[in-house]
C-alpha atoms as a PDB file:
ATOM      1  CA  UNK A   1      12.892 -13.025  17.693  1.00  0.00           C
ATOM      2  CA  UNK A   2      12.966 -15.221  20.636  1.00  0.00           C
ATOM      3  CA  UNK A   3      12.750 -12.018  22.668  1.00  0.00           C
ATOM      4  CA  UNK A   4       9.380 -11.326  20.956  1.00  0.00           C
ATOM      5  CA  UNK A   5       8.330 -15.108  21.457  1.00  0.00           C
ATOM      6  CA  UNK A   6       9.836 -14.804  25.394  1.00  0.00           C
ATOM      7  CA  UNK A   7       7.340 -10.983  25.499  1.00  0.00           C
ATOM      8  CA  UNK A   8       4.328 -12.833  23.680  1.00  0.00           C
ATOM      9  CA  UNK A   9       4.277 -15.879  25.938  1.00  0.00           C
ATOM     10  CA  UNK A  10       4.648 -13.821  29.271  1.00  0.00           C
ATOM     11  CA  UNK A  11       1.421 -11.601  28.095  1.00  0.00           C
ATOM     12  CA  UNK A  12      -0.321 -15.193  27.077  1.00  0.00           C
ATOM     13  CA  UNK A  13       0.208 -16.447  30.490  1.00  0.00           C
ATOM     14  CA  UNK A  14      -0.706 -13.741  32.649  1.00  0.00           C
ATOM     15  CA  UNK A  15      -4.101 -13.926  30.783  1.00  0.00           C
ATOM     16  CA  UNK A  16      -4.496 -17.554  31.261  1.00  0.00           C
ATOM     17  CA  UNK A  17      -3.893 -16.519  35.017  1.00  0.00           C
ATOM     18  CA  UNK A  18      -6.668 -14.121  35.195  1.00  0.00           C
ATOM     19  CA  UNK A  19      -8.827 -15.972  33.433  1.00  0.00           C
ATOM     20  CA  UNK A  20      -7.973 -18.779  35.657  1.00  0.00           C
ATOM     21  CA  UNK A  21      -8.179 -17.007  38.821  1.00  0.00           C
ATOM     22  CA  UNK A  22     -11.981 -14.966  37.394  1.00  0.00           C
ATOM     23  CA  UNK A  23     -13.844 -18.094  36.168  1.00  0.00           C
ATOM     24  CA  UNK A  24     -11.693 -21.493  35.178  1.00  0.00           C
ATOM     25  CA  UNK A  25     -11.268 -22.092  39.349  1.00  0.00           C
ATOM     26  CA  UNK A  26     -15.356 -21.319  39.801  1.00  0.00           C
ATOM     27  CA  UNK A  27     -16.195 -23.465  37.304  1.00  0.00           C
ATOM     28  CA  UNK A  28     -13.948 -26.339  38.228  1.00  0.00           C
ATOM     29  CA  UNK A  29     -14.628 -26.134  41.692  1.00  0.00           C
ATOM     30  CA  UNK A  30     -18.642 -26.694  40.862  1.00  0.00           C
ATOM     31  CA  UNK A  31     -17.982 -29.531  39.053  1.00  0.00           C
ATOM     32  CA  UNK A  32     -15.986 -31.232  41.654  1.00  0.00           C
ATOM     33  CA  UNK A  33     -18.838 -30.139  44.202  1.00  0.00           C
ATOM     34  CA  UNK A  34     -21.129 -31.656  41.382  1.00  0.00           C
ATOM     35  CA  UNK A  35     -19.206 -34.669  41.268  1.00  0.00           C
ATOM     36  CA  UNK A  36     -19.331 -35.846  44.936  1.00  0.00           C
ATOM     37  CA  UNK A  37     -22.906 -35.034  45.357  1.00  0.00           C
ATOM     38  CA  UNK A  38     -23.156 -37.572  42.660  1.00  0.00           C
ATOM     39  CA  UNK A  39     -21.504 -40.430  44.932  1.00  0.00           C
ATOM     40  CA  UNK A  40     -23.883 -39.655  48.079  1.00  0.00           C
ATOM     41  CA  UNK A  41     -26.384 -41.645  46.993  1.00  0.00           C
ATOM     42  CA  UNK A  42     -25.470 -44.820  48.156  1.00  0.00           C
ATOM     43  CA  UNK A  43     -28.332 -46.528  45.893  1.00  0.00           C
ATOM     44  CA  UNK A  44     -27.999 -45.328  43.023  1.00  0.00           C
ATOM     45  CA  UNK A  45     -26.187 -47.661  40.130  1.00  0.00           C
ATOM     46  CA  UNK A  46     -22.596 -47.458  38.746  1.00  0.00           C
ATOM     47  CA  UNK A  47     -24.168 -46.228  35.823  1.00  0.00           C
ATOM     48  CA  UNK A  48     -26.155 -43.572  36.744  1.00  0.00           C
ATOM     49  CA  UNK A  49     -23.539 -42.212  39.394  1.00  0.00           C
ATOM     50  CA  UNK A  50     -20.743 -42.489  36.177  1.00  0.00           C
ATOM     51  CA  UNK A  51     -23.731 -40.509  34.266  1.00  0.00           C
ATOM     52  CA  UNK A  52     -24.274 -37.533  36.728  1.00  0.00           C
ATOM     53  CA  UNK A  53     -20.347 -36.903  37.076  1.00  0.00           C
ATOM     54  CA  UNK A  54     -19.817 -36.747  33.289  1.00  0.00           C
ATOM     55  CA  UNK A  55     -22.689 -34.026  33.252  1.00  0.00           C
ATOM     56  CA  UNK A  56     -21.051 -32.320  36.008  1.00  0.00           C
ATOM     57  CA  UNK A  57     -17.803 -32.071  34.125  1.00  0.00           C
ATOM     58  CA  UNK A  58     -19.403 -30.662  31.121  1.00  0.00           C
ATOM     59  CA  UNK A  59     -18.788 -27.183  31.859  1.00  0.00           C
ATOM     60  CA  UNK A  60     -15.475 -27.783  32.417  1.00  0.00           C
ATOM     61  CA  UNK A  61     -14.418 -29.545  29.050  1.00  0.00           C
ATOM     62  CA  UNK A  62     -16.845 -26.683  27.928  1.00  0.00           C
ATOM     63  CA  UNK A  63     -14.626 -24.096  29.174  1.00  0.00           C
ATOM     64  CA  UNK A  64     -11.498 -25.841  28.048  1.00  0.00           C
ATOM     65  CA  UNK A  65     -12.681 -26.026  24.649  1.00  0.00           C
ATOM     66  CA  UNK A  66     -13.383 -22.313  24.668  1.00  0.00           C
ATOM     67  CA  UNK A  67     -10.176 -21.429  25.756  1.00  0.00           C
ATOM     68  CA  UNK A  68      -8.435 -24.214  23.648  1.00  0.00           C
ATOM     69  CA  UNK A  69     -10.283 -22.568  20.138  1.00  0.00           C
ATOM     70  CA  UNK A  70      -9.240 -18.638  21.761  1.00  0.00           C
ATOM     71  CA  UNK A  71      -5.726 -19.863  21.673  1.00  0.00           C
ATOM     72  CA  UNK A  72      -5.560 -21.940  19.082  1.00  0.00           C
ATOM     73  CA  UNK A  73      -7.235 -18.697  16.935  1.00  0.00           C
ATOM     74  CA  UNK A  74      -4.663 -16.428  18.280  1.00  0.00           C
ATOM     75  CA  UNK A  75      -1.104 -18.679  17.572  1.00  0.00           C
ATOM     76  CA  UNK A  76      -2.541 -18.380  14.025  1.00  0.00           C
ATOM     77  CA  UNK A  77      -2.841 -14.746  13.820  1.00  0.00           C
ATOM     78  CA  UNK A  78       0.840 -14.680  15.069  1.00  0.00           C
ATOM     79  CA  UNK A  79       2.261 -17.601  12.379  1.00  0.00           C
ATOM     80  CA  UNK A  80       0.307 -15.330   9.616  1.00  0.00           C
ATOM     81  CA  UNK A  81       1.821 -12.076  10.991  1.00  0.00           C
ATOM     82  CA  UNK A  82       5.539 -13.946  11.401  1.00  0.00           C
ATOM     83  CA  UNK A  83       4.584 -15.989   7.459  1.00  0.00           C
ATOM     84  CA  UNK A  84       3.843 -12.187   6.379  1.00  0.00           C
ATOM     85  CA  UNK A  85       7.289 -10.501   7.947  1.00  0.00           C
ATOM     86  CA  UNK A  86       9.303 -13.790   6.113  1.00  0.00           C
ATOM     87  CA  UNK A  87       7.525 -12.433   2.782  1.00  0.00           C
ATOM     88  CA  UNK A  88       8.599  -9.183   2.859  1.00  0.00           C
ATOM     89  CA  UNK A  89      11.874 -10.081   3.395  1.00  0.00           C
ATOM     90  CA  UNK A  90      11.553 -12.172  -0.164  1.00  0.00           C
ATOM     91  CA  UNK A  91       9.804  -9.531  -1.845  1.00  0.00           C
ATOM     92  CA  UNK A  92      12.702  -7.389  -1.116  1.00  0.00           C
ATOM     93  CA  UNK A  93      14.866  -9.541  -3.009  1.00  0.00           C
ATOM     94  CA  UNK A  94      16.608 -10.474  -0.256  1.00  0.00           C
ATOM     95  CA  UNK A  95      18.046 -14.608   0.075  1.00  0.00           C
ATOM     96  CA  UNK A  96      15.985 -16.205   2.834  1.00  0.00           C
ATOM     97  CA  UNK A  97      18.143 -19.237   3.025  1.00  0.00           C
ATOM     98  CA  UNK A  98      21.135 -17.303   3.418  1.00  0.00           C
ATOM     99  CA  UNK A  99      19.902 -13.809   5.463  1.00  0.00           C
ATOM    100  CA  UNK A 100      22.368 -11.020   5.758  1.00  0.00           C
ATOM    101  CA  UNK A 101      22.634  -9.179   8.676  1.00  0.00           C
ATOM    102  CA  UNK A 102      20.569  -6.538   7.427  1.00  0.00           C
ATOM    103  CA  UNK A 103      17.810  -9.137   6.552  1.00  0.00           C
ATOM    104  CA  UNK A 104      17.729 -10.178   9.933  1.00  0.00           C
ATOM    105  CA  UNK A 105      17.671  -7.019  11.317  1.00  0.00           C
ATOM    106  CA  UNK A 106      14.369  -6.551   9.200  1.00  0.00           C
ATOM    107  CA  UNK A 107      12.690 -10.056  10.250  1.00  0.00           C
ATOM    108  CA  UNK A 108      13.170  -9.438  13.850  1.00  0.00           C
ATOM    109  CA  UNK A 109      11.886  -6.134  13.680  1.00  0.00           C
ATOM    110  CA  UNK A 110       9.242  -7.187  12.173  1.00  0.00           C
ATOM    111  CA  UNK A 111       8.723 -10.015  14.304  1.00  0.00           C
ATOM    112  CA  UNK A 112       8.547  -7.653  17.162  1.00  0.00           C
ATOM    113  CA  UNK A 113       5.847  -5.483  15.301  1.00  0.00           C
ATOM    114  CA  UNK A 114       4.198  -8.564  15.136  1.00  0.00           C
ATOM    115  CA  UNK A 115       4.553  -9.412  19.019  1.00  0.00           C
ATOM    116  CA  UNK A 116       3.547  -5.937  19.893  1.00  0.00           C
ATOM    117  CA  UNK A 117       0.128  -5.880  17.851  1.00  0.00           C
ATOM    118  CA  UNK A 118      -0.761  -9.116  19.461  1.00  0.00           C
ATOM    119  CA  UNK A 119       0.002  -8.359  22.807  1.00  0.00           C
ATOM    120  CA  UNK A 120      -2.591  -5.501  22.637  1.00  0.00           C
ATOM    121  CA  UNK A 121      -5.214  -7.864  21.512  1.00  0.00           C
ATOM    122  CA  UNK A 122      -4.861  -9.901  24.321  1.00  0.00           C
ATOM    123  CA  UNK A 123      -7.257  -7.620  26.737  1.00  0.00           C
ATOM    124  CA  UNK A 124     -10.407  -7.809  24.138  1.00  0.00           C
ATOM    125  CA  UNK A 125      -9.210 -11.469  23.835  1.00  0.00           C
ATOM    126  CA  UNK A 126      -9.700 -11.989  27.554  1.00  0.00           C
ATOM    127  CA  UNK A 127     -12.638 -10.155  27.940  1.00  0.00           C
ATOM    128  CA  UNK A 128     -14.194 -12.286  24.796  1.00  0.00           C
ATOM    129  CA  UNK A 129     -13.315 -15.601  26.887  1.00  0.00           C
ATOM    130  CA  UNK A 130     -14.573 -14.419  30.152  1.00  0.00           C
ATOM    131  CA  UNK A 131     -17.855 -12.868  28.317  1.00  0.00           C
ATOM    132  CA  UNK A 132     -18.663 -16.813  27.439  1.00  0.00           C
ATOM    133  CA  UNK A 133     -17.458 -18.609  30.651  1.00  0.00           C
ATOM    134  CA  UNK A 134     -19.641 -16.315  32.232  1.00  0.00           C
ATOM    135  CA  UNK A 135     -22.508 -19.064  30.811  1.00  0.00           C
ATOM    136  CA  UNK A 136     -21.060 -21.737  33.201  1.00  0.00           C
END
């Protein structure tokens, strides 16, 4: 199991890097740019100048969200697929408090299953996520 956990958050991070690398940077780095053009006006109030950053940053709390909700969405379908292998293994018959060997076996097989299928949704996962930070 903590093989398929170790397999699962590998694939997670390498898509957190590309998506990172193809449009979390961009859109950071245009706020920031946003930001200090907000402080070259010498004249303007506190307020106002405290006003244009926090619209600068909105795409970026924008994005976060987006990729916050993506992930959040996609733990979930792995706790259902993991709830669903723990199931079997009591419809079976088989003591879940006190697995056998063969029990465990079974879970962490399953578990992997689990790992596996989610791993190959990752791509349409990424491409979903990039599809709407493409807006910023």
């Amino acid at each position: 199991m903590e093989a398929a956990q170790r397999k699962v958050e590998d694939a997670v991070n390498k898509m957190l890097t590309e998506v990172d690398s193809s449009h979390l940077r961009k859109v950071q780095g245009q706020a920031f740019k946003c930001c200090a053009s907000c402080c070259d006006d010498t004249r303007s109030s506190m307020e106002v100048r405290q006003n244009c950053i926090g619209k600068c940053m909105e795409p970026v709390a924008n994005s976060q969200d987006i990729l916050a909700a993506e992930l959040s969405n996609f733990q979930s379908r792995i706790e259902r697929c993991v709830m669903d292998c723990h199931d079997q293994m009591r419809d079976r018959g088989e003591d879940t408090k006190k697995p056998s060997a063969k029990m465990s076996a079974g879970f962490d097989a399953c578990v992997a299953s689990c790992a596996e299928t989610h791993i190959k949704l990752l791509p349409s996962i990424t491409k979903k996520i990039q599809a709407q930070l493409a807006k910023f």
